[in-house]
C-alpha atoms as a PDB file:
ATOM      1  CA  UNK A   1       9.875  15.098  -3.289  1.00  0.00           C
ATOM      2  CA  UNK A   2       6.133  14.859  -3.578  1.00  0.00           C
ATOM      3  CA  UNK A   3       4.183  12.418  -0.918  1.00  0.00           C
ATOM      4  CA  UNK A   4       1.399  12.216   1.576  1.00  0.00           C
ATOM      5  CA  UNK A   5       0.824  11.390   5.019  1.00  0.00           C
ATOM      6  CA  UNK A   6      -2.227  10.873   5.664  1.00  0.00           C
ATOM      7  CA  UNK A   7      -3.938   8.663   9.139  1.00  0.00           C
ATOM      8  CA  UNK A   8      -7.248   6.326   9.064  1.00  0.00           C
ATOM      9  CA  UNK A   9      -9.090   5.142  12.044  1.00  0.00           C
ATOM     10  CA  UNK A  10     -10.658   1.661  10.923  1.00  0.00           C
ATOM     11  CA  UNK A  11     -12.819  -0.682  12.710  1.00  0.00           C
ATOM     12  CA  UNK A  12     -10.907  -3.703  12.510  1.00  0.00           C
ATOM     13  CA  UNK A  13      -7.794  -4.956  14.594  1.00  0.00           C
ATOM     14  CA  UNK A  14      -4.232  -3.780  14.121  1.00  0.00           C
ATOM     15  CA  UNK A  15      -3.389  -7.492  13.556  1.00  0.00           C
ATOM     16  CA  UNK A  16      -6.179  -7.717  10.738  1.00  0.00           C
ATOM     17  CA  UNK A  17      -5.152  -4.507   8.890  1.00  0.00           C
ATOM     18  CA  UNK A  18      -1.544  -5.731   9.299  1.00  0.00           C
ATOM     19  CA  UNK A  19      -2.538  -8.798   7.617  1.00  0.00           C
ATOM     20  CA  UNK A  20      -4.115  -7.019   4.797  1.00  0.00           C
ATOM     21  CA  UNK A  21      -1.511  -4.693   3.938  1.00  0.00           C
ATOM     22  CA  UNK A  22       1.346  -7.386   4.199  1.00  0.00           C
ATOM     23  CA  UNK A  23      -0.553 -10.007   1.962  1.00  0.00           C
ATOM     24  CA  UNK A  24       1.227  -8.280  -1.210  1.00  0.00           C
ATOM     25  CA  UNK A  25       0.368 -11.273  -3.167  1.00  0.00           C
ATOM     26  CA  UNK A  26      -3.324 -10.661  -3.865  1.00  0.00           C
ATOM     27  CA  UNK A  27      -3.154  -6.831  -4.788  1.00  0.00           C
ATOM     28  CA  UNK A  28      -3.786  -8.089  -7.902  1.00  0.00           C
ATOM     29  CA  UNK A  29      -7.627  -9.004  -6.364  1.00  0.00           C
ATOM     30  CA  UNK A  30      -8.435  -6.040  -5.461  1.00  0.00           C
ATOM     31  CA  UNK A  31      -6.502  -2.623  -5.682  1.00  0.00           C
ATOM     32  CA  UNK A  32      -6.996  -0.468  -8.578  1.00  0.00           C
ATOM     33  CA  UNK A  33      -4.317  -0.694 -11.770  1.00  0.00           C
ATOM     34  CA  UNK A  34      -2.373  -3.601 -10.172  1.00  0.00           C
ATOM     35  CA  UNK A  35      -1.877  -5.805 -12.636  1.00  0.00           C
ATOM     36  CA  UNK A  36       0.105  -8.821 -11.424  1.00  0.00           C
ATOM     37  CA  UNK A  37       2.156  -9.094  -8.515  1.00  0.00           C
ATOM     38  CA  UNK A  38       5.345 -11.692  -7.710  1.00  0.00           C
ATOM     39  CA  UNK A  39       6.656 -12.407  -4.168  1.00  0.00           C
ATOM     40  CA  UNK A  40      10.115 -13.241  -5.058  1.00  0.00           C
ATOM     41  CA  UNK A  41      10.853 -14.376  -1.284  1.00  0.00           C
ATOM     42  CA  UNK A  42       8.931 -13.963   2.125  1.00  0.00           C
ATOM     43  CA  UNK A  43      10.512 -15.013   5.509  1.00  0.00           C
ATOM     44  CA  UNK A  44       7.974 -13.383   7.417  1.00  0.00           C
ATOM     45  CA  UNK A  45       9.673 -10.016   8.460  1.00  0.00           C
ATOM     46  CA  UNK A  46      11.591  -9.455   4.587  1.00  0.00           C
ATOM     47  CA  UNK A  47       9.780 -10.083   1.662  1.00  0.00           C
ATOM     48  CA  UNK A  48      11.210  -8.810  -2.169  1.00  0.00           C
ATOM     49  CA  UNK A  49       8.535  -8.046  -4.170  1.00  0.00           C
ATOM     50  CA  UNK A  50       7.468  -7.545  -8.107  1.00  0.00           C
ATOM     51  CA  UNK A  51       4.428  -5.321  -8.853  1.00  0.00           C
ATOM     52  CA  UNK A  52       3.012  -4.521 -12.205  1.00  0.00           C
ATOM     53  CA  UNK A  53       0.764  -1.811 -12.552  1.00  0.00           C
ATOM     54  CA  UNK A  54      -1.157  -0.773 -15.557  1.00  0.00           C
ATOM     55  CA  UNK A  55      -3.378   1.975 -16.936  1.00  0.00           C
ATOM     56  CA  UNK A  56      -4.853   1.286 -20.479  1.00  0.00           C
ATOM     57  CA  UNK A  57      -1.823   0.878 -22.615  1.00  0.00           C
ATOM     58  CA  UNK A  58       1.044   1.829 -20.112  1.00  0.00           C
ATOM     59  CA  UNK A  59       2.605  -0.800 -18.087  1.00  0.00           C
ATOM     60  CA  UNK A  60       5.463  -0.058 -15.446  1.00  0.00           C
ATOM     61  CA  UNK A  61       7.182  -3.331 -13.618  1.00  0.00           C
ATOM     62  CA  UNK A  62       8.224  -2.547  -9.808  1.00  0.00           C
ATOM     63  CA  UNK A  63      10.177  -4.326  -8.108  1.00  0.00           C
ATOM     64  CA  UNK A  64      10.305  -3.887  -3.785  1.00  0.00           C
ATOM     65  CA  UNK A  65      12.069  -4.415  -0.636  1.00  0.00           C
ATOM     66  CA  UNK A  66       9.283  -5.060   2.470  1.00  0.00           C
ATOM     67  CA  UNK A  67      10.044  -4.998   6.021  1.00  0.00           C
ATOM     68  CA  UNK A  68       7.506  -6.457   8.669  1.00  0.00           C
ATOM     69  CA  UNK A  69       7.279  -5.585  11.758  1.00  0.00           C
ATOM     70  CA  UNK A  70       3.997  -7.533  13.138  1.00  0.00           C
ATOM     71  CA  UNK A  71       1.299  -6.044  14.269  1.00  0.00           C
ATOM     72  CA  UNK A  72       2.885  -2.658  14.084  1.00  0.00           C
ATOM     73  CA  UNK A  73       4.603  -1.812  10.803  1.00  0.00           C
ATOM     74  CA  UNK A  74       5.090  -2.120   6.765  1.00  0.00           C
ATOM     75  CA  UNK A  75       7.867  -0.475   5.619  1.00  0.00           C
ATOM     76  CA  UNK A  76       8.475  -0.248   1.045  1.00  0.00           C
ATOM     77  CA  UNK A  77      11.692   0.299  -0.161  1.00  0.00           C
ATOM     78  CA  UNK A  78      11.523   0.734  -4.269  1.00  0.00           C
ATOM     79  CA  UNK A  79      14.373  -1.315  -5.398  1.00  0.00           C
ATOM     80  CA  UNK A  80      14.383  -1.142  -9.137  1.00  0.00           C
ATOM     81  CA  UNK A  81      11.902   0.250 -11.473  1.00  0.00           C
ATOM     82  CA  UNK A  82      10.555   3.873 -13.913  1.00  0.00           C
ATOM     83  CA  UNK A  83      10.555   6.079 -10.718  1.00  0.00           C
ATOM     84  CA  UNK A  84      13.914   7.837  -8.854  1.00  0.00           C
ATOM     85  CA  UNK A  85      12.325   6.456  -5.548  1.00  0.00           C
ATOM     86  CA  UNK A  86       9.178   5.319  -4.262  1.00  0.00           C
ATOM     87  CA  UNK A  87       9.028   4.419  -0.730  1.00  0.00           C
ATOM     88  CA  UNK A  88       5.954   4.749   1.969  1.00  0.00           C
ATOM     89  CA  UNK A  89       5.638   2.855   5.617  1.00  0.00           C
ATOM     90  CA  UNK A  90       2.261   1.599   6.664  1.00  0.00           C
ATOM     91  CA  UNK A  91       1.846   1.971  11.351  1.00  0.00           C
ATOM     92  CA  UNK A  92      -0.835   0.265  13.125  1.00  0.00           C
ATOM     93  CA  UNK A  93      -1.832   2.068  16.173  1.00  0.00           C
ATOM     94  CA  UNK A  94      -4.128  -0.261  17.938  1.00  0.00           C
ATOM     95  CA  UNK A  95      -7.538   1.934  18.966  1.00  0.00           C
ATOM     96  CA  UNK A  96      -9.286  -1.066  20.235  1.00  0.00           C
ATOM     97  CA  UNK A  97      -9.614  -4.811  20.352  1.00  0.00           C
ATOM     98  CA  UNK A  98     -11.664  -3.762  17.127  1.00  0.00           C
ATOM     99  CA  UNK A  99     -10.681  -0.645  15.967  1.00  0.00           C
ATOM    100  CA  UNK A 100      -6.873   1.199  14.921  1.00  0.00           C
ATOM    101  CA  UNK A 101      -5.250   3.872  13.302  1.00  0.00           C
ATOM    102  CA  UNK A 102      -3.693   3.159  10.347  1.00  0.00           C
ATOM    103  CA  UNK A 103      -0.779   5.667   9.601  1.00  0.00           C
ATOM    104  CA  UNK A 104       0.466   6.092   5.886  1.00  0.00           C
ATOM    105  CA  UNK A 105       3.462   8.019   4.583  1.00  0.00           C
ATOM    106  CA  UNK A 106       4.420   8.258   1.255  1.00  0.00           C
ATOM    107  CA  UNK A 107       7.333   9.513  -0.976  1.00  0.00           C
ATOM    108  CA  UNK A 108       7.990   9.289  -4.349  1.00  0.00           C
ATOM    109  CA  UNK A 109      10.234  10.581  -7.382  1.00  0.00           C
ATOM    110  CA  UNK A 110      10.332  10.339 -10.630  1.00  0.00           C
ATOM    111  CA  UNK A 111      13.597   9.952 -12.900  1.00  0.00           C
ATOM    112  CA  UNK A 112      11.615  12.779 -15.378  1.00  0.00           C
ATOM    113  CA  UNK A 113      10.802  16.146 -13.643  1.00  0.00           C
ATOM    114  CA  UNK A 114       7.684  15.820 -16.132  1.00  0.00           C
ATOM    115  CA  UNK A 115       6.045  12.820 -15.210  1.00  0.00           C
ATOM    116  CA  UNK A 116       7.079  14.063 -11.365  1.00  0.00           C
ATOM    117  CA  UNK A 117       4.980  17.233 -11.894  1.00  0.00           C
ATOM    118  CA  UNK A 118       1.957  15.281 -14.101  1.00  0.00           C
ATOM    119  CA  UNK A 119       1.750  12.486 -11.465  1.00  0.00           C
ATOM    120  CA  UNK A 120       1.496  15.146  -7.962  1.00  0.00           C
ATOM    121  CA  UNK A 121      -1.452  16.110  -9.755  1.00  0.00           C
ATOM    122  CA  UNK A 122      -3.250  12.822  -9.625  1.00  0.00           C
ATOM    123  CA  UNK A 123      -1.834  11.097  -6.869  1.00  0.00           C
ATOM    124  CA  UNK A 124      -4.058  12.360  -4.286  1.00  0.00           C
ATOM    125  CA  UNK A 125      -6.920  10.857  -6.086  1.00  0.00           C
ATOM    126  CA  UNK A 126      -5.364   7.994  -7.333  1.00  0.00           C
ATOM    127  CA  UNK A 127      -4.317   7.736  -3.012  1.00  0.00           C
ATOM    128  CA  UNK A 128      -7.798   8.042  -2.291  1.00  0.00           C
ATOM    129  CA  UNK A 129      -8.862   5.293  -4.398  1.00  0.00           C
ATOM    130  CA  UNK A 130      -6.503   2.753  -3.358  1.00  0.00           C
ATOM    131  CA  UNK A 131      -7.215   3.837   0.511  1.00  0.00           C
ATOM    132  CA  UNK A 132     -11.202   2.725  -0.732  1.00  0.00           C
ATOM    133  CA  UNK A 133      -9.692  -0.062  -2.269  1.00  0.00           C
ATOM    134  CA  UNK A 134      -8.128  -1.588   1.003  1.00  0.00           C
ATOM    135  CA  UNK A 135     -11.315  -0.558   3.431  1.00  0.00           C
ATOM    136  CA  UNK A 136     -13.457  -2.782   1.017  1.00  0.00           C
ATOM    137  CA  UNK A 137     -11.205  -5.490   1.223  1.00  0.00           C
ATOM    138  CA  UNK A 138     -11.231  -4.958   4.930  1.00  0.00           C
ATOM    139  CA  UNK A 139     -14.937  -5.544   4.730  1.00  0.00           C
ATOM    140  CA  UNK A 140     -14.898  -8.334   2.569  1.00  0.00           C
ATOM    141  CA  UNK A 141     -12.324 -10.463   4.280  1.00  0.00           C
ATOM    142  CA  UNK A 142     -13.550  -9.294   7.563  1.00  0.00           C
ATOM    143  CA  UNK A 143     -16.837  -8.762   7.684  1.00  0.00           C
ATOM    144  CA  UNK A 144     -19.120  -5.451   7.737  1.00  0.00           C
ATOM    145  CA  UNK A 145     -18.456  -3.587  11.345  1.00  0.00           C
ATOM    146  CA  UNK A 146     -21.545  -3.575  13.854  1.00  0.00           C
ATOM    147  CA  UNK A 147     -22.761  -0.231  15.603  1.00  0.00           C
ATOM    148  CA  UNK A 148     -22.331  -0.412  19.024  1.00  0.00           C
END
């Protein structure tokens, strides 16, 4: 099963990044080919999620399973959707009061051995996008980092 693991030191808190990643609500804002999202329920450590991600004319509805684990872990579960499977976990390592390592895995499969072997070709760029896409947000909701 194709996937990545890949790990990001960022200067912002654990807590922040956390925050960031869990707020699955406003993907639609500001990572790449989300289209819509739905948070079908949220009690603070489960939420059950819609996501609806588009590229030109294609448009694939996902629908996940998220468990929270504050300040220290996102896990996805796909529940229903195109792909076989589709699940990745988000850690927060704290660095700093300012600063942590932000651990991704990733694992996916599709239900066509095709698309499986079309999409491994793009995902790492299509990963390194969306990684962009987060660190701006970061920025954004955060504020630039100072030296020093």
């Amino acid at each position: 099963m194709p996937g990545i693991h890949e790990v990001y030191r960022l200067p912002y808190s654990a807590e922040q990044m956390f925050d960031l990643v869990a707020d699955v609500g406003r993907y639609q804002e500001f990572l790449p080919w989300v289209v819509a999202t739905r948070v079908k329920s949220d009690d603070g450590t489960e939420m059950v999620a819609d996501m609806l991600v588009g590229f030109k004319a294609l448009r694939e509805k996902f629908t996940s399973r998220v468990e929270k684990e504050r300040p220290r872990e996102i896990r996805v579960h796909y529940v229903d959707g195109p792909m076989r499977d589709l699940d990745n976990r988000w850690t927060f390592h704290p660095v700093s009061d300012h600063a942590c390592d932000i651990e991704f895995d990733v694992k996916f499969s599709f239900r066509n051995a095709l698309f499986e072997k079309l999409a491994g070709q793009y995902f790492d760029k299509a990963f390194r996008k969306m990684v962009a896409a987060f660190e701006t947000r970061a920025s954004e909701l955060y504020g630039v980092p100072q030296e020093g």
